[in-house]
Protein backbone atom coordinates (compact mmCIF):
# COMPACT_ATOMS: atom_id res chain seq x y z
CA UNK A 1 0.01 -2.71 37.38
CA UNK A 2 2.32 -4.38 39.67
CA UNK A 3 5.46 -3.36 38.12
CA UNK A 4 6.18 -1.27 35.51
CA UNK A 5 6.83 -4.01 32.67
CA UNK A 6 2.65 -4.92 33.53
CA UNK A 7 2.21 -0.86 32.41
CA UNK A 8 -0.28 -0.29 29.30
CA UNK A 9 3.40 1.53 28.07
CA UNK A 10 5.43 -1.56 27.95
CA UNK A 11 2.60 -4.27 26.78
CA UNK A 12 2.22 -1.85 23.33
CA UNK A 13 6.00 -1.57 23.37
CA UNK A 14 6.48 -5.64 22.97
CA UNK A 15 6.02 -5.50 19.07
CA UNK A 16 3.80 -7.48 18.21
CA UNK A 17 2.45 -7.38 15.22
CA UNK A 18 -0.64 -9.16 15.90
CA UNK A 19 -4.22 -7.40 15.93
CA UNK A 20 -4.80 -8.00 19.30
CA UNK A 21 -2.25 -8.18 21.99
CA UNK A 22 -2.69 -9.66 25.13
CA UNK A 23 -1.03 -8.74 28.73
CA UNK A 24 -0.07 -11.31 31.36
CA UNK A 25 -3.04 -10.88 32.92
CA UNK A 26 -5.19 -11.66 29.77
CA UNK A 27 -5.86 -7.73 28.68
CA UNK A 28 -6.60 -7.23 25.19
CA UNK A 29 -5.48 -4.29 22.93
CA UNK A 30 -6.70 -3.41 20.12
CA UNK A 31 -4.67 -0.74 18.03
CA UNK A 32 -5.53 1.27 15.71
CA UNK A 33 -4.52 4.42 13.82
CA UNK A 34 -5.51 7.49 11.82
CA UNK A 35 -5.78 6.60 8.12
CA UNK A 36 -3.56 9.10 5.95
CA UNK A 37 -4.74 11.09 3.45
CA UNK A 38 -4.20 11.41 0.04
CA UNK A 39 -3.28 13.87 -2.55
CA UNK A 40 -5.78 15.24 -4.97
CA UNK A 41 -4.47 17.42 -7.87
CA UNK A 42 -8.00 18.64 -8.15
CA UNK A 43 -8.36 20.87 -4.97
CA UNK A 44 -4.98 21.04 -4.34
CA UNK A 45 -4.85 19.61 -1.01
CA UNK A 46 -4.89 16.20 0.93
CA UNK A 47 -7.92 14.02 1.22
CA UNK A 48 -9.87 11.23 2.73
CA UNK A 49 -12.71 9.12 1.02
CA UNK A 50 -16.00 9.46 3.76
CA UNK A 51 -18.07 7.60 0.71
CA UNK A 52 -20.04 10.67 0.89
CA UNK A 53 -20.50 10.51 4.47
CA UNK A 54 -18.87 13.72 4.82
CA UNK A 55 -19.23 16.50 3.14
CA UNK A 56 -17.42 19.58 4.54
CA UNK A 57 -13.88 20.04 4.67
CA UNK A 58 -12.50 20.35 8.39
CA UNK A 59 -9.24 19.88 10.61
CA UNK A 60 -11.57 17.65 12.62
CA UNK A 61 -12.00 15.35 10.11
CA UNK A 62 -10.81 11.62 10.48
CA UNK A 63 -10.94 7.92 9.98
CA UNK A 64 -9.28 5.63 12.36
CA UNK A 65 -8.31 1.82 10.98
CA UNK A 66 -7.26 -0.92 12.75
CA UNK A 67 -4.00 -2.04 13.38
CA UNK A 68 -3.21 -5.95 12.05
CA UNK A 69 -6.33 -7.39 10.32
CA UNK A 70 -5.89 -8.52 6.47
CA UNK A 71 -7.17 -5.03 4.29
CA UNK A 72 -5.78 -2.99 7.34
CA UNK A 73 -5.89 -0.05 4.91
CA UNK A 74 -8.99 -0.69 4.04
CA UNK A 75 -10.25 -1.47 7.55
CA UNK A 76 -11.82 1.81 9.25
CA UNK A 77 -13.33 1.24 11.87
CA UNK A 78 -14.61 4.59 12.96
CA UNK A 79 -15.07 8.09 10.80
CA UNK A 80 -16.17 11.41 11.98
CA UNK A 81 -16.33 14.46 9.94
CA UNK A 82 -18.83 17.78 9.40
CA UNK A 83 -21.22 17.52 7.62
CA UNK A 84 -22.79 21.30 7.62
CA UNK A 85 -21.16 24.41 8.31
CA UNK A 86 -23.25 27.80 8.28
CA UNK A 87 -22.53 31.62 9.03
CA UNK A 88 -24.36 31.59 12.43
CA UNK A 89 -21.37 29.33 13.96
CA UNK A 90 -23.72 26.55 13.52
CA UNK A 91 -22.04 22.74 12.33
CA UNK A 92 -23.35 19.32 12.26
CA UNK A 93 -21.07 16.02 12.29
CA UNK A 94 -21.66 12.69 11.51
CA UNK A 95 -20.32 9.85 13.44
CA UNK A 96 -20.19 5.99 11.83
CA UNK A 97 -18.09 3.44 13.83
CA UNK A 98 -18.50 -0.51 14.17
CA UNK A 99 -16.48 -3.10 16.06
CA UNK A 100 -14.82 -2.91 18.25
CA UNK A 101 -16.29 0.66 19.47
CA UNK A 102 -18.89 0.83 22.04
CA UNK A 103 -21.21 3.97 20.68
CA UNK A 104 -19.79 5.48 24.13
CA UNK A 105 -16.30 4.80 23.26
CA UNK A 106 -16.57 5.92 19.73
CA UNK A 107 -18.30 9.34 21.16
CA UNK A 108 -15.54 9.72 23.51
CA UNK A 109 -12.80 9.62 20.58
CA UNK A 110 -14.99 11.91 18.19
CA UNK A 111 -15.18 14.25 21.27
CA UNK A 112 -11.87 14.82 21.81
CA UNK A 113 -10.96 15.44 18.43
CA UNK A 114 -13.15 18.39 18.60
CA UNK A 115 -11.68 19.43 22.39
CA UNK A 116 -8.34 19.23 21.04
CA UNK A 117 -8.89 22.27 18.82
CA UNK A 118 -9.06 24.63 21.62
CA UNK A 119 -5.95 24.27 22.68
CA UNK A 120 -4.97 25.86 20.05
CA UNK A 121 -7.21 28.65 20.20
């Protein structure tokens, strides 16, 4: 950027509401967020529907919607959680994502999620 008003910062700071906002240099953004979980009385803890997808509870576990689309709810657009966990340190994860996530992109963002855990280590 040229100035700091062109800065990623201050485009997302505009407020719009729209899905997709656009710099003044023609950038698109697409937001999204985490979705939040539920309560269930049943285990006693929060939760997130994977549709079976996932199958292991985990701190790594997440679905990300996007932001302004009608159903945004509803609208997840990427999920990653574990789906095996053994004694031997040994875990498997499943990754689903569609639009508007390159399958680099949507690696990138399950990645991290598992690289910010040892921080806290």
């Amino acid at each position: 950027p040229e100035e700091k008003k062109d800065s990623l910062l201050n485009v997302l700071k505009q407020g719009s509401s729209s899905f997709e906002r656009t710099s003044e240099f023609g950038q698109q953004f697409i937001q999204g967020r985490n979705k939040q979980p539920y309560w269930l009385e049943a285990i006693n803890a929060h939760s997130l529907d994977f549709n079976g997808r996932v199958t292991v509870p985990s701190n790594k576990n997440f679905q990300l919607e996007l932001q302004g689309q009608a159903g945004y709810h509803d609208n997840v657009a990427l999920q990653f959680g574990k789906v095996f966990d053994d004694d031997k340190n040994v875990s498997i994860y499943t990754l689903d994502f569609s639009w508007p996530f390159s399958p680099l992109q949507a690696f990138g963002i399950a990645l991290s999620s598992c690289d910010r855990k040892l921080a806290c280590a």
